[in-house]
PDB file of N, CA and C in Angstrom:
ATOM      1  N   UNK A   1     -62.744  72.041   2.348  1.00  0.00           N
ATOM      2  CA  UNK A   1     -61.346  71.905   2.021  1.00  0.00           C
ATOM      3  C   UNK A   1     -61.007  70.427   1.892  1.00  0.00           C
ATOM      4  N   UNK A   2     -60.652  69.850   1.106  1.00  0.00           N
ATOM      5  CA  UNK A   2     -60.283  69.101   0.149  1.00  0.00           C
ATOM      6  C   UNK A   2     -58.490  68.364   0.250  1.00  0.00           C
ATOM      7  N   UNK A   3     -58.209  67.394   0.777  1.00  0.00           N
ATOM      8  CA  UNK A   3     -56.392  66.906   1.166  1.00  0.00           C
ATOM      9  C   UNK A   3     -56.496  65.846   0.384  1.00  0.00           C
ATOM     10  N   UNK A   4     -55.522  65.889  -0.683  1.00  0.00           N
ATOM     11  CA  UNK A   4     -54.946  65.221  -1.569  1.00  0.00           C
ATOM     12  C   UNK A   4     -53.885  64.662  -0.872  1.00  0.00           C
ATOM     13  N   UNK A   5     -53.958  63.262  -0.954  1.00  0.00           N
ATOM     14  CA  UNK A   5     -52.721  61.894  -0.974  1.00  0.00           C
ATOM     15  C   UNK A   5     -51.751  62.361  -1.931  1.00  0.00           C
ATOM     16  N   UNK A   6     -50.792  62.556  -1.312  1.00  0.00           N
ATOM     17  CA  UNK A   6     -49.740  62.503  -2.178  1.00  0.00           C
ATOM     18  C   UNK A   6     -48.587  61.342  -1.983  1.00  0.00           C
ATOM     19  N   UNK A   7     -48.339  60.347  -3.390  1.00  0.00           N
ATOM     20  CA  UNK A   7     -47.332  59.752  -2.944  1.00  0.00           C
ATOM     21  C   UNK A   7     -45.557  60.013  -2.422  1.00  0.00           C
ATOM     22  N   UNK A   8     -45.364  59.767  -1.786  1.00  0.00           N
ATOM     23  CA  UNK A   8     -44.101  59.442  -1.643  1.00  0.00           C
ATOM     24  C   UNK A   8     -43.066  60.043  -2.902  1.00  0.00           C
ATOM     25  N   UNK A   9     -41.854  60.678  -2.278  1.00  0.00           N
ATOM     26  CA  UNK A   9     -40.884  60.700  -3.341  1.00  0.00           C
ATOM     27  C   UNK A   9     -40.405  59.700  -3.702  1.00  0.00           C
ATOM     28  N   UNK A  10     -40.048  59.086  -4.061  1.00  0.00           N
ATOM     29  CA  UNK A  10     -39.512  57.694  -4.744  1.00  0.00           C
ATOM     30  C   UNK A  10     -38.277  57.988  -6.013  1.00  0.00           C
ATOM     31  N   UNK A  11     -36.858  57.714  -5.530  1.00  0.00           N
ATOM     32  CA  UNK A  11     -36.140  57.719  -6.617  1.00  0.00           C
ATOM     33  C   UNK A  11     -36.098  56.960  -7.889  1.00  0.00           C
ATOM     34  N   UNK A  12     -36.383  57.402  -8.962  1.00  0.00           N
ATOM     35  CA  UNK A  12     -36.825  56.544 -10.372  1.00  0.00           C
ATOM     36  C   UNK A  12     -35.302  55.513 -10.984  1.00  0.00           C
ATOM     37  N   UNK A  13     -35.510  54.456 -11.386  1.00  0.00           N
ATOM     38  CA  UNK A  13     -34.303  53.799 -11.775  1.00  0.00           C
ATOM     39  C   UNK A  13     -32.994  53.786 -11.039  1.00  0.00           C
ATOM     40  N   UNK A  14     -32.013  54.144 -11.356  1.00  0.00           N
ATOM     41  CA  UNK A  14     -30.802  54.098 -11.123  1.00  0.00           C
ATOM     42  C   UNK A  14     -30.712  54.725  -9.693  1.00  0.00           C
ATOM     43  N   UNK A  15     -31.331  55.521  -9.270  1.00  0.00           N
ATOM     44  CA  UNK A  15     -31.248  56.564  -8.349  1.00  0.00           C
ATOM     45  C   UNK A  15     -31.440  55.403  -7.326  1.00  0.00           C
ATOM     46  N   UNK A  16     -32.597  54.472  -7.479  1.00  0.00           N
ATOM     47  CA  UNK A  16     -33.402  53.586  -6.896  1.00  0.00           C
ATOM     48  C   UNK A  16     -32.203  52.612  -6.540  1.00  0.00           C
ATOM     49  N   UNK A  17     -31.229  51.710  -7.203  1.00  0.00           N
ATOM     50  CA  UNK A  17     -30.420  50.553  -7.174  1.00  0.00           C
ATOM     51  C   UNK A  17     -29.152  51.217  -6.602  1.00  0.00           C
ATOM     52  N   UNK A  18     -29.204  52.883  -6.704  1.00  0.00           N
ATOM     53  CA  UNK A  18     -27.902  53.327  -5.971  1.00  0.00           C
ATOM     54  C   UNK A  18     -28.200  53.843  -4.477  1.00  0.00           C
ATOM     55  N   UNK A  19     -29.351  53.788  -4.312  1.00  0.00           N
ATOM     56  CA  UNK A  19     -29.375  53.748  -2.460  1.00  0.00           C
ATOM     57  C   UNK A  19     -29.611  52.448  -2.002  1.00  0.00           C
ATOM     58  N   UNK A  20     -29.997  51.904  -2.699  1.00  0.00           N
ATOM     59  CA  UNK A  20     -30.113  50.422  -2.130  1.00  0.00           C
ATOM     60  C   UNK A  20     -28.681  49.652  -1.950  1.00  0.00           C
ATOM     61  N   UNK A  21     -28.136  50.039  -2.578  1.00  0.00           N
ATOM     62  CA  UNK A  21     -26.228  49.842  -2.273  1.00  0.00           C
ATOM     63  C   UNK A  21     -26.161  50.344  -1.106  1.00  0.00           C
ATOM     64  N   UNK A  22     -26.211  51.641  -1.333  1.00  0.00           N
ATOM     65  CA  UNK A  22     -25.528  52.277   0.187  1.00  0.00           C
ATOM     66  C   UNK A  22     -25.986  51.753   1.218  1.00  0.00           C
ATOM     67  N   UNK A  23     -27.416  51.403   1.559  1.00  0.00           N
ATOM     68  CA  UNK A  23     -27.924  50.760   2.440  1.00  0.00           C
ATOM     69  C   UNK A  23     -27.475  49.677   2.836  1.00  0.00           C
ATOM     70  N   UNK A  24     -27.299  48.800   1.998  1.00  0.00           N
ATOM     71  CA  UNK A  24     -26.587  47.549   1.776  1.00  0.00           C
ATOM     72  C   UNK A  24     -25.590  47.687   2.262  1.00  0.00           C
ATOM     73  N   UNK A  25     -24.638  48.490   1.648  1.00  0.00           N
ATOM     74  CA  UNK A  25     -23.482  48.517   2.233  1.00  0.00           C
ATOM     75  C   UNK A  25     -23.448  49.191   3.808  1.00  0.00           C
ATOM     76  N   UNK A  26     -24.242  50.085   4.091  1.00  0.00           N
ATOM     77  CA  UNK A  26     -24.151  50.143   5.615  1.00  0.00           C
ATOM     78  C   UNK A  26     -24.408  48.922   6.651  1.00  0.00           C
ATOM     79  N   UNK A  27     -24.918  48.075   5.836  1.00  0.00           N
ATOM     80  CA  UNK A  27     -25.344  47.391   6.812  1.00  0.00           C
ATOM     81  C   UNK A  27     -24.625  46.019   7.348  1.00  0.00           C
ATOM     82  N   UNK A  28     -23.983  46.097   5.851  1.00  0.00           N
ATOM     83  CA  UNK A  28     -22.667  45.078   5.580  1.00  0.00           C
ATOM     84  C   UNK A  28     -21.326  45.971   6.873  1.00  0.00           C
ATOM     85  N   UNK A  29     -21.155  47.605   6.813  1.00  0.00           N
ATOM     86  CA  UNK A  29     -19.904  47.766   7.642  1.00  0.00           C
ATOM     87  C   UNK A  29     -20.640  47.457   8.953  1.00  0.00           C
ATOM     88  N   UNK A  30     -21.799  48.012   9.348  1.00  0.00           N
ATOM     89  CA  UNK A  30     -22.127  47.993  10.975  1.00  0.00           C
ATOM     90  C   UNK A  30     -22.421  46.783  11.246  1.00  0.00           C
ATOM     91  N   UNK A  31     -22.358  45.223  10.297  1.00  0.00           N
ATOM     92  CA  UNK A  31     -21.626  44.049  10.811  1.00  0.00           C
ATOM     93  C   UNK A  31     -20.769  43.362  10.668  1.00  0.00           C
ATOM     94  N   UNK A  32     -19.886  44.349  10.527  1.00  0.00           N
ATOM     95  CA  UNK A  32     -18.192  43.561  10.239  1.00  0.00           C
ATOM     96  C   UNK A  32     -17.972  44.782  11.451  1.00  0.00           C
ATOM     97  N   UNK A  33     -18.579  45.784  12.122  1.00  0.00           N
ATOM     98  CA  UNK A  33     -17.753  46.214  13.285  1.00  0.00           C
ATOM     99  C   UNK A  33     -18.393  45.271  14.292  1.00  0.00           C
ATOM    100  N   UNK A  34     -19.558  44.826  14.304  1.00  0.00           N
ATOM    101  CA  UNK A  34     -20.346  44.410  15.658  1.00  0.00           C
ATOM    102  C   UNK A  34     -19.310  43.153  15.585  1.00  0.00           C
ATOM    103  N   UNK A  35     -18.837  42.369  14.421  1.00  0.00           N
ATOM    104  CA  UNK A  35     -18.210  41.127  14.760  1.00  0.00           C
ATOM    105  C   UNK A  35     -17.010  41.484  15.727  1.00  0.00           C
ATOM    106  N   UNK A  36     -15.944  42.459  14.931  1.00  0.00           N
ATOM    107  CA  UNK A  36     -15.160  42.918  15.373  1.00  0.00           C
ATOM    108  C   UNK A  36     -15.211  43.497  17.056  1.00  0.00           C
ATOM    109  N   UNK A  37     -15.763  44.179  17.042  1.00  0.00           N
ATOM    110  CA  UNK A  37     -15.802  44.462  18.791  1.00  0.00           C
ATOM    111  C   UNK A  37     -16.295  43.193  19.455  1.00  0.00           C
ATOM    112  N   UNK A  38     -17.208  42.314  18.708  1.00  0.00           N
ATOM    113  CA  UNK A  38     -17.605  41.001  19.227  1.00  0.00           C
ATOM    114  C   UNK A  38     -15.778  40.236  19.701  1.00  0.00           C
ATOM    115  N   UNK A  39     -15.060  39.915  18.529  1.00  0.00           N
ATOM    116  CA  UNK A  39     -14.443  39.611  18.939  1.00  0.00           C
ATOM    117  C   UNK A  39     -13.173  40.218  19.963  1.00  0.00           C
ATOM    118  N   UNK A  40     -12.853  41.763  19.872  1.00  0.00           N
ATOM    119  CA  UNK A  40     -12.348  42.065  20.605  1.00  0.00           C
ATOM    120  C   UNK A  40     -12.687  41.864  22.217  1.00  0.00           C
ATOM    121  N   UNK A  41     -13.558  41.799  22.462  1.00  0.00           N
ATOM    122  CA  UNK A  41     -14.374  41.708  24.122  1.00  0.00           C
ATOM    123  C   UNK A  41     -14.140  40.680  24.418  1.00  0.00           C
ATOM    124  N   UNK A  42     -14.307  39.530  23.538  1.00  0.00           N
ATOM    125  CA  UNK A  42     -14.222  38.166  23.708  1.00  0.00           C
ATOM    126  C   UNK A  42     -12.570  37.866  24.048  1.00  0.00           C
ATOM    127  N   UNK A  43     -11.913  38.276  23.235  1.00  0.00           N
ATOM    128  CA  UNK A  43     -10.400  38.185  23.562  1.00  0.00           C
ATOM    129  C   UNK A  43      -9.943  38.419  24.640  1.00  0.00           C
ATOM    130  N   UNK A  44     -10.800  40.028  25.149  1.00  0.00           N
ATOM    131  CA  UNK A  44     -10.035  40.161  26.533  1.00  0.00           C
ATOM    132  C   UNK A  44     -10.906  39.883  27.846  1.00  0.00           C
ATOM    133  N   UNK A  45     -12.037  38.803  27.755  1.00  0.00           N
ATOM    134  CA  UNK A  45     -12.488  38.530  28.173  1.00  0.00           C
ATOM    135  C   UNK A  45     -11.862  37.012  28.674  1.00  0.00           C
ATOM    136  N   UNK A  46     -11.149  36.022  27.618  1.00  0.00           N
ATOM    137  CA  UNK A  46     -10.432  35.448  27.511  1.00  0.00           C
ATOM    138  C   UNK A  46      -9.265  35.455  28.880  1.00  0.00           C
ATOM    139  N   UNK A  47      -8.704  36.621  28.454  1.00  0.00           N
ATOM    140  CA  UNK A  47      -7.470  37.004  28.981  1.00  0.00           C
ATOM    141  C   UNK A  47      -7.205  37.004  30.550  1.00  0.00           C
ATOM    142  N   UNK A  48      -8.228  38.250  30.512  1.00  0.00           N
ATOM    143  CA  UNK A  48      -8.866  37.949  32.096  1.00  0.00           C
ATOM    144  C   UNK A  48      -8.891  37.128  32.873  1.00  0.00           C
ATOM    145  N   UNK A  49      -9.694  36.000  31.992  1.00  0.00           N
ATOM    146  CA  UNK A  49     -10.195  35.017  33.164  1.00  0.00           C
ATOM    147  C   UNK A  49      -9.402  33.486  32.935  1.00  0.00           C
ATOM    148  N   UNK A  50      -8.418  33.637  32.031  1.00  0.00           N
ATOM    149  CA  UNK A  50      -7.544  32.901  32.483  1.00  0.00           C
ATOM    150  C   UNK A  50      -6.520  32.684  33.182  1.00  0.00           C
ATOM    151  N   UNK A  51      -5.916  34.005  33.940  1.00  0.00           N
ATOM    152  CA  UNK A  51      -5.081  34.093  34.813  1.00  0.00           C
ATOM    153  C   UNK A  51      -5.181  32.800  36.187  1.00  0.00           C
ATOM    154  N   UNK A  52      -4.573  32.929  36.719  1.00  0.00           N
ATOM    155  CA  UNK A  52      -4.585  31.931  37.512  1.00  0.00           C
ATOM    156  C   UNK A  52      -4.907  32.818  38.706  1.00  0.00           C
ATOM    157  N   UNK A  53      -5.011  33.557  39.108  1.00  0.00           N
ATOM    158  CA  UNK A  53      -5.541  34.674  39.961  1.00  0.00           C
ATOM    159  C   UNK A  53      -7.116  34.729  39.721  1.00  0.00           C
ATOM    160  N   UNK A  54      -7.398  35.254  38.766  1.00  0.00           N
ATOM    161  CA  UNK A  54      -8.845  35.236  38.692  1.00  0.00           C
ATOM    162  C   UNK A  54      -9.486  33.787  39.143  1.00  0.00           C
ATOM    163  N   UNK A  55      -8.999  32.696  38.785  1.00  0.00           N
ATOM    164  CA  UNK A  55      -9.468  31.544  38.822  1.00  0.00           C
ATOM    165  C   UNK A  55      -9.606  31.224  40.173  1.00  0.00           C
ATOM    166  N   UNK A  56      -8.609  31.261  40.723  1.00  0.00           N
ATOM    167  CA  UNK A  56      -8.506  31.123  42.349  1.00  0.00           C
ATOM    168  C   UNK A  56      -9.635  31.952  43.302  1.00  0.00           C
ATOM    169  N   UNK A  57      -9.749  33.158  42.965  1.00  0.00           N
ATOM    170  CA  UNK A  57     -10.386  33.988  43.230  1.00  0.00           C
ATOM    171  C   UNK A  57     -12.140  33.981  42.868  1.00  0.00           C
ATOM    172  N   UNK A  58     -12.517  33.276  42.176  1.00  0.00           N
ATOM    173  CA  UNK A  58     -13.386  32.902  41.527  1.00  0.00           C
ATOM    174  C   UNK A  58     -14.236  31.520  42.455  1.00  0.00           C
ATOM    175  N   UNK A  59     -13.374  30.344  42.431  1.00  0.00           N
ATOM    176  CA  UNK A  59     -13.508  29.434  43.523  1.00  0.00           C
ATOM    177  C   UNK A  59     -13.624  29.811  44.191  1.00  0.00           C
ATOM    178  N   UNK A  60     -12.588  30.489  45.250  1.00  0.00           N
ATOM    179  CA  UNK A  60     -12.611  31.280  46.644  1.00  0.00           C
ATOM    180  C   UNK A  60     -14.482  31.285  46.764  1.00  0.00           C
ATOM    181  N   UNK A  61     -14.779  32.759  45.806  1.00  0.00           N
ATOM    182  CA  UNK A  61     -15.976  33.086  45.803  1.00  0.00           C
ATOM    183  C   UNK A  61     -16.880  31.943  46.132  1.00  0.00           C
ATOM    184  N   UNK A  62     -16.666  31.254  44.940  1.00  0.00           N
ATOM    185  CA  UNK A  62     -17.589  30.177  45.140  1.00  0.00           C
ATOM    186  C   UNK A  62     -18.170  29.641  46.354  1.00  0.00           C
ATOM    187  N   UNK A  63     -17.142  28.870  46.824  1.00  0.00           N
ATOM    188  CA  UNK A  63     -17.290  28.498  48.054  1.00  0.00           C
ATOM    189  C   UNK A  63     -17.471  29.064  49.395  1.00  0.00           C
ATOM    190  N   UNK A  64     -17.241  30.545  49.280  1.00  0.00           N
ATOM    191  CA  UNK A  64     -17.542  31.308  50.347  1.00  0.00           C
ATOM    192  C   UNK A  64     -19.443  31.515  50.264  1.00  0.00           C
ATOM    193  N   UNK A  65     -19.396  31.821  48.826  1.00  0.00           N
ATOM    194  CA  UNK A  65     -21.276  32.091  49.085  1.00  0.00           C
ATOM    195  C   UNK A  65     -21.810  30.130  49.503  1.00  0.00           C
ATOM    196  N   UNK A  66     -21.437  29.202  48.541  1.00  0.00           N
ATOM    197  CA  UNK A  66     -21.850  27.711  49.519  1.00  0.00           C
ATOM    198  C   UNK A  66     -21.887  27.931  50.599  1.00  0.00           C
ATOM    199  N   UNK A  67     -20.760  28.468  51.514  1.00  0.00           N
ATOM    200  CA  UNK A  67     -20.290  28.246  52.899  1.00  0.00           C
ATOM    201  C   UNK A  67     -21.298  29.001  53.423  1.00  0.00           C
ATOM    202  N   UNK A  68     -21.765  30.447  53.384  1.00  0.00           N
ATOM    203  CA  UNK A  68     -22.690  31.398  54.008  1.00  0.00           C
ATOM    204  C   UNK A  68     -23.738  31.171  53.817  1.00  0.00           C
ATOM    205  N   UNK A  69     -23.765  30.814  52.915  1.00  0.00           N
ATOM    206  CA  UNK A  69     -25.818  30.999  52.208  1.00  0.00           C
ATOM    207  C   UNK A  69     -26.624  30.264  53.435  1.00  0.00           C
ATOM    208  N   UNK A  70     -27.433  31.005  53.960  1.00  0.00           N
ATOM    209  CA  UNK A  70     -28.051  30.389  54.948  1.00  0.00           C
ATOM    210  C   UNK A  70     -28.890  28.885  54.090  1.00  0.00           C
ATOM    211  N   UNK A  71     -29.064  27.892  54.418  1.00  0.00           N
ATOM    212  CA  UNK A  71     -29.808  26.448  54.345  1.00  0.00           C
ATOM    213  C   UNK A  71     -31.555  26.960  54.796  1.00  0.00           C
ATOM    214  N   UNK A  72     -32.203  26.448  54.236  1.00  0.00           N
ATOM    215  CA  UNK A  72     -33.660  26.490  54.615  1.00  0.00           C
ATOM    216  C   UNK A  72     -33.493  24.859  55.714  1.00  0.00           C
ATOM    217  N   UNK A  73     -34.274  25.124  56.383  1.00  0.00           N
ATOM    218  CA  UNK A  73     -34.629  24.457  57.741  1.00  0.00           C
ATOM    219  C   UNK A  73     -35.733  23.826  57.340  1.00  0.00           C
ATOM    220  N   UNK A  74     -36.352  22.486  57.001  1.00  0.00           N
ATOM    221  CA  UNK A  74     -37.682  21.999  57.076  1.00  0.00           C
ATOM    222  C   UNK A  74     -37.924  21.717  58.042  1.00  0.00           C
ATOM    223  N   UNK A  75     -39.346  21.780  58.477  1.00  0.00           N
ATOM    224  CA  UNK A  75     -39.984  21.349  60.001  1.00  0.00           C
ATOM    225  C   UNK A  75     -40.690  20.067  59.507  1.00  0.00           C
ATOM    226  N   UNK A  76     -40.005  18.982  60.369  1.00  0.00           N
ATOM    227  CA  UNK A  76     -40.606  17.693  60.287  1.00  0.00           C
ATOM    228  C   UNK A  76     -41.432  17.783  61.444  1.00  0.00           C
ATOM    229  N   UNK A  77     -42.376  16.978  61.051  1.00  0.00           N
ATOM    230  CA  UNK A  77     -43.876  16.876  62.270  1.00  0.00           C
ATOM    231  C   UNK A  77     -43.257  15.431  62.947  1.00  0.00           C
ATOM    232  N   UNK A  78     -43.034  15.784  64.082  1.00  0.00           N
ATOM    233  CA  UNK A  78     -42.982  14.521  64.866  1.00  0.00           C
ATOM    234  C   UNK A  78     -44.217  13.795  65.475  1.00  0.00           C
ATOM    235  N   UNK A  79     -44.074  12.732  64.529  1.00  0.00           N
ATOM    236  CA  UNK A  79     -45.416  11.950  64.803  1.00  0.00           C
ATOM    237  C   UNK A  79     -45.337  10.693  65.765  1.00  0.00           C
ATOM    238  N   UNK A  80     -43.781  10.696  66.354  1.00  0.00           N
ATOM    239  CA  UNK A  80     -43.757   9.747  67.380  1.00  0.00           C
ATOM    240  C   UNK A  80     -43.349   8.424  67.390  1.00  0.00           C
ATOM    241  N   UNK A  81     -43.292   8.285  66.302  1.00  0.00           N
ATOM    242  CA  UNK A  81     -42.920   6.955  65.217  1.00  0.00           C
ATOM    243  C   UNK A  81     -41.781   6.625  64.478  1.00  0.00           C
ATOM    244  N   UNK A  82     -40.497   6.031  65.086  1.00  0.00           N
ATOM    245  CA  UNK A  82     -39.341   6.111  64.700  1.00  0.00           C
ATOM    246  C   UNK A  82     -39.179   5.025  63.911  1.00  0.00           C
ATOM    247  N   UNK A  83     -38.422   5.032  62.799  1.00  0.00           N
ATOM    248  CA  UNK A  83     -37.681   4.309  62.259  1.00  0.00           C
ATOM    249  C   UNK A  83     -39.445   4.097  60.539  1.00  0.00           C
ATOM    250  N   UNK A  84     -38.863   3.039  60.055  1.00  0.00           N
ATOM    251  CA  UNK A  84     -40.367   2.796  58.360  1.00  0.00           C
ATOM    252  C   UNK A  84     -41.554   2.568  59.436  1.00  0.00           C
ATOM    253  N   UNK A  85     -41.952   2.765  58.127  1.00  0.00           N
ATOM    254  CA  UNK A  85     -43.440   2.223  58.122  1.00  0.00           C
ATOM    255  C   UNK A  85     -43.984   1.086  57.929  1.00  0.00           C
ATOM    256  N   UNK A  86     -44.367   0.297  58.289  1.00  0.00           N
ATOM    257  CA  UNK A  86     -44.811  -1.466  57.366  1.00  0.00           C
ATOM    258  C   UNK A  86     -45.003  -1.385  55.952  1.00  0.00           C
ATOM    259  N   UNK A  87     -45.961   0.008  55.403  1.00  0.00           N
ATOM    260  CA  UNK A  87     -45.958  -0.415  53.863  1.00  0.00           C
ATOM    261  C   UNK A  87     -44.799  -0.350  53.345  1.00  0.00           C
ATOM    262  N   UNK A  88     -43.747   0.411  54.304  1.00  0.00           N
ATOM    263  CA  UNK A  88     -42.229   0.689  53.463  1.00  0.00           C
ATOM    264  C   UNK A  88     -41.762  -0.096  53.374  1.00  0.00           C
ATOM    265  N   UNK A  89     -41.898  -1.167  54.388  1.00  0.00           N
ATOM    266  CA  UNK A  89     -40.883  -2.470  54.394  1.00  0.00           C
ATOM    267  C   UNK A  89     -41.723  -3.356  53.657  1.00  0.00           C
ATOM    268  N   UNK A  90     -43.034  -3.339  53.376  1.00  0.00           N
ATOM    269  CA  UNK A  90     -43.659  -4.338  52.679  1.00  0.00           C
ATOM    270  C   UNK A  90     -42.895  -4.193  50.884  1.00  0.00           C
ATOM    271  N   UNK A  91     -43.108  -2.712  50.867  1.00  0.00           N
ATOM    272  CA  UNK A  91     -42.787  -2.338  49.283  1.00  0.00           C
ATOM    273  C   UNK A  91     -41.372  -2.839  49.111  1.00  0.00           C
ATOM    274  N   UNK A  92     -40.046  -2.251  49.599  1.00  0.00           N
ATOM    275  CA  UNK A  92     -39.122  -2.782  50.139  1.00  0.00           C
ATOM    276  C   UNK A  92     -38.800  -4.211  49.763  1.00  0.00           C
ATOM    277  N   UNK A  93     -39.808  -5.109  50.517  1.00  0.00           N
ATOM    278  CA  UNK A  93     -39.612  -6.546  50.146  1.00  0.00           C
ATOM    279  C   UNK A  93     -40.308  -6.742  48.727  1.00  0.00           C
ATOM    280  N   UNK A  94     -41.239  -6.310  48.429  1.00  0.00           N
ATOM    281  CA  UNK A  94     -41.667  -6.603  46.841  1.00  0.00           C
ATOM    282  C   UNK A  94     -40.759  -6.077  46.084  1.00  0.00           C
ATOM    283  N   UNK A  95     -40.357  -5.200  46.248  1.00  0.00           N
ATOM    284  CA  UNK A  95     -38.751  -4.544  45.138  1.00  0.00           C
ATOM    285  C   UNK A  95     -37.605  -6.050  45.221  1.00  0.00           C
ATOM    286  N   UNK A  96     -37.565  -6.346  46.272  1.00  0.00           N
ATOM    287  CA  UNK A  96     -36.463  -7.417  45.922  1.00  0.00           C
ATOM    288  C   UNK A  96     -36.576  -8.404  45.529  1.00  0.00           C
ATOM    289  N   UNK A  97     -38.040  -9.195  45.780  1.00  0.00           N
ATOM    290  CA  UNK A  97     -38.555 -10.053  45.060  1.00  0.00           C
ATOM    291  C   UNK A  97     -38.902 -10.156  43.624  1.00  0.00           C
ATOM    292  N   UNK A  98     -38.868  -8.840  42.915  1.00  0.00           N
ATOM    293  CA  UNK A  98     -39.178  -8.787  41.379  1.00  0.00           C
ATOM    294  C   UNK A  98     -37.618  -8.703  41.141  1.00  0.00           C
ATOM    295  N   UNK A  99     -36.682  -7.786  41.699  1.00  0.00           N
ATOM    296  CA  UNK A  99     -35.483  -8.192  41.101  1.00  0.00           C
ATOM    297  C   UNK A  99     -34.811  -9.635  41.333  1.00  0.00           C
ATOM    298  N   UNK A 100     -35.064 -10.114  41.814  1.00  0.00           N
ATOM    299  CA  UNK A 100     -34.920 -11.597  42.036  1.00  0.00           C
ATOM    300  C   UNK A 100     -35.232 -12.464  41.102  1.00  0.00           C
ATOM    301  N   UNK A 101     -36.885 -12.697  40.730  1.00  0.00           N
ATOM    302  CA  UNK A 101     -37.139 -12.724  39.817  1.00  0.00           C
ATOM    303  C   UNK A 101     -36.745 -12.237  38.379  1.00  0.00           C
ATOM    304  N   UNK A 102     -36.888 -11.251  38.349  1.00  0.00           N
ATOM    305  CA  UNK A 102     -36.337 -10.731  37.084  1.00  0.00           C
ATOM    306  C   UNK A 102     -34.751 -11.183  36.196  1.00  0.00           C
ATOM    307  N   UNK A 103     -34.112 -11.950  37.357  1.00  0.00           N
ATOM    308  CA  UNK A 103     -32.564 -12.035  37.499  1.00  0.00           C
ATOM    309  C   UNK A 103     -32.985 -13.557  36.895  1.00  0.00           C
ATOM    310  N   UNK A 104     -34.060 -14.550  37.415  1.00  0.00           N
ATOM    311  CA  UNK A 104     -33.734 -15.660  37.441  1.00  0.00           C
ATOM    312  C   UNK A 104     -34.854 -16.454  36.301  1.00  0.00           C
ATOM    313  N   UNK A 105     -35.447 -16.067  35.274  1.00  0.00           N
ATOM    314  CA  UNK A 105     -36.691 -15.924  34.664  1.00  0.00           C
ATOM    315  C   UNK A 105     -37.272 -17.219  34.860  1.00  0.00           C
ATOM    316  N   UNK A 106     -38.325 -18.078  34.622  1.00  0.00           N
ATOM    317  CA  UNK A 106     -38.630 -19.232  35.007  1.00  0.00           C
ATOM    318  C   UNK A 106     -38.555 -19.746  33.043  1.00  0.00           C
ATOM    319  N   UNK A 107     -37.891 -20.402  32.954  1.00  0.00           N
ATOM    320  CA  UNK A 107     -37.989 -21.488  31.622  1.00  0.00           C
ATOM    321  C   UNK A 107     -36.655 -20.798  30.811  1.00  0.00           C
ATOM    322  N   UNK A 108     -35.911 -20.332  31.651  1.00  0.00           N
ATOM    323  CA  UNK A 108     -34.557 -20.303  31.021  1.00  0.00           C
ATOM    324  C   UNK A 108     -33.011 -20.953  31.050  1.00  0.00           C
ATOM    325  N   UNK A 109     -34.096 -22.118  31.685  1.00  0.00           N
ATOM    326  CA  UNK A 109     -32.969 -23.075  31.249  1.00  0.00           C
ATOM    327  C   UNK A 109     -31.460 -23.224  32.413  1.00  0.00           C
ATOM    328  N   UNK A 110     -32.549 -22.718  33.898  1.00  0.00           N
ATOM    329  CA  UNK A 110     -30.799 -22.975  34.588  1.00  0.00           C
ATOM    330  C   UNK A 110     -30.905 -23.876  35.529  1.00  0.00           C
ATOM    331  N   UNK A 111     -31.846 -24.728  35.483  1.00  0.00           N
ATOM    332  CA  UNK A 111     -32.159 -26.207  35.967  1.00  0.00           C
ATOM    333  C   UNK A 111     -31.239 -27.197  35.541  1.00  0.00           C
ATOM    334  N   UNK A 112     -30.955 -28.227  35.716  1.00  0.00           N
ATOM    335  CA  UNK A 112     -30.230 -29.408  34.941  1.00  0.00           C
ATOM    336  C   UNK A 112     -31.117 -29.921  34.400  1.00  0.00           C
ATOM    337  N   UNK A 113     -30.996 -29.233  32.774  1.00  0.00           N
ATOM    338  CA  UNK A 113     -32.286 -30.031  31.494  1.00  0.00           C
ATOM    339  C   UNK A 113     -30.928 -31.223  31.028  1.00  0.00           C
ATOM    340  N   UNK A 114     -32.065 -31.542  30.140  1.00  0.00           N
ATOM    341  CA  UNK A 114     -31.143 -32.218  28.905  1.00  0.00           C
ATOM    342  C   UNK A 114     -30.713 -31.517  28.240  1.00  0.00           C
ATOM    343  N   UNK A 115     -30.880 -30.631  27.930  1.00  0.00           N
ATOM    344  CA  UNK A 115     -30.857 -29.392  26.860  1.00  0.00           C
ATOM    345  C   UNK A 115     -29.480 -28.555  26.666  1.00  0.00           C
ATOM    346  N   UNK A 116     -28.645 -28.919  27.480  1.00  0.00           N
ATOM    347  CA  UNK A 116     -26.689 -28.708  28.310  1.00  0.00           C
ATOM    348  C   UNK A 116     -26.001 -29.224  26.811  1.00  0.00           C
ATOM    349  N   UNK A 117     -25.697 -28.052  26.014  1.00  0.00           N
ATOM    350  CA  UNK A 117     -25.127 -28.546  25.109  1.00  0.00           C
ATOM    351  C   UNK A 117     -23.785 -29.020  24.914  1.00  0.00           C
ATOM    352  N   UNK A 118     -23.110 -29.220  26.337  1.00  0.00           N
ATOM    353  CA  UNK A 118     -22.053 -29.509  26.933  1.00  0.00           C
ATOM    354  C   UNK A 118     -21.745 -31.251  26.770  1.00  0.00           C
TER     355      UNK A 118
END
């Protein structure tokens, strides 16, 4: 037994350019409603939450979950050793010494040259 492919019905010419409209055009209304309810939701979404009630209420929230939310706790290892470290204060002092430098460049002229076009 023997199964022949058969193609597809296929509307010939005109038949062809007049569903392709309709299609078209469905697809054109089901997005002029999606805008539409788009914008309706949006409006009263608007509405809502500009009251001055909601707003208040909103903060409130806010700050109540800040206020509760438990904080994570880090465990510092006490190593016995209060206050820097020497490399901290070493680094520390090299940070201020390049901005120092950096502030005061060497050959820019804030010596008393001759060069005072004053």
């Amino acid at each position: 037994m023997v199964t022949e492919e058969r193609e597809p019905v296929r509307p010939k010419g005109a038949a062809l350019g007049r569903e392709i409209d309709d299609v078209e055009a469905r697809l054109y209304r089901r997005r002029a409603d999606v805008r539409a309810h788009a914008g309706a939701v949006g409006d009263r979404l608007r509405e809502a939450m500009s009251s001055p009630l909601t707003l208040v209420g909103a903060a409130g929230l806010g700050f109540a979950v800040a206020w509760f939310y438990p904080r994570r706790k880090t465990e510092i290892e006490d190593t016995g050793e209060q206050g820097t470290s020497v490399l901290g204060n070493i680094m520390s002092g090299l940070n201020l010494a390049g901005l120092v430098m950096s502030l005061f460049p060497p050959g820019a002229g804030y010596a008393a040259d001759d060069t005072d076009p004053r």
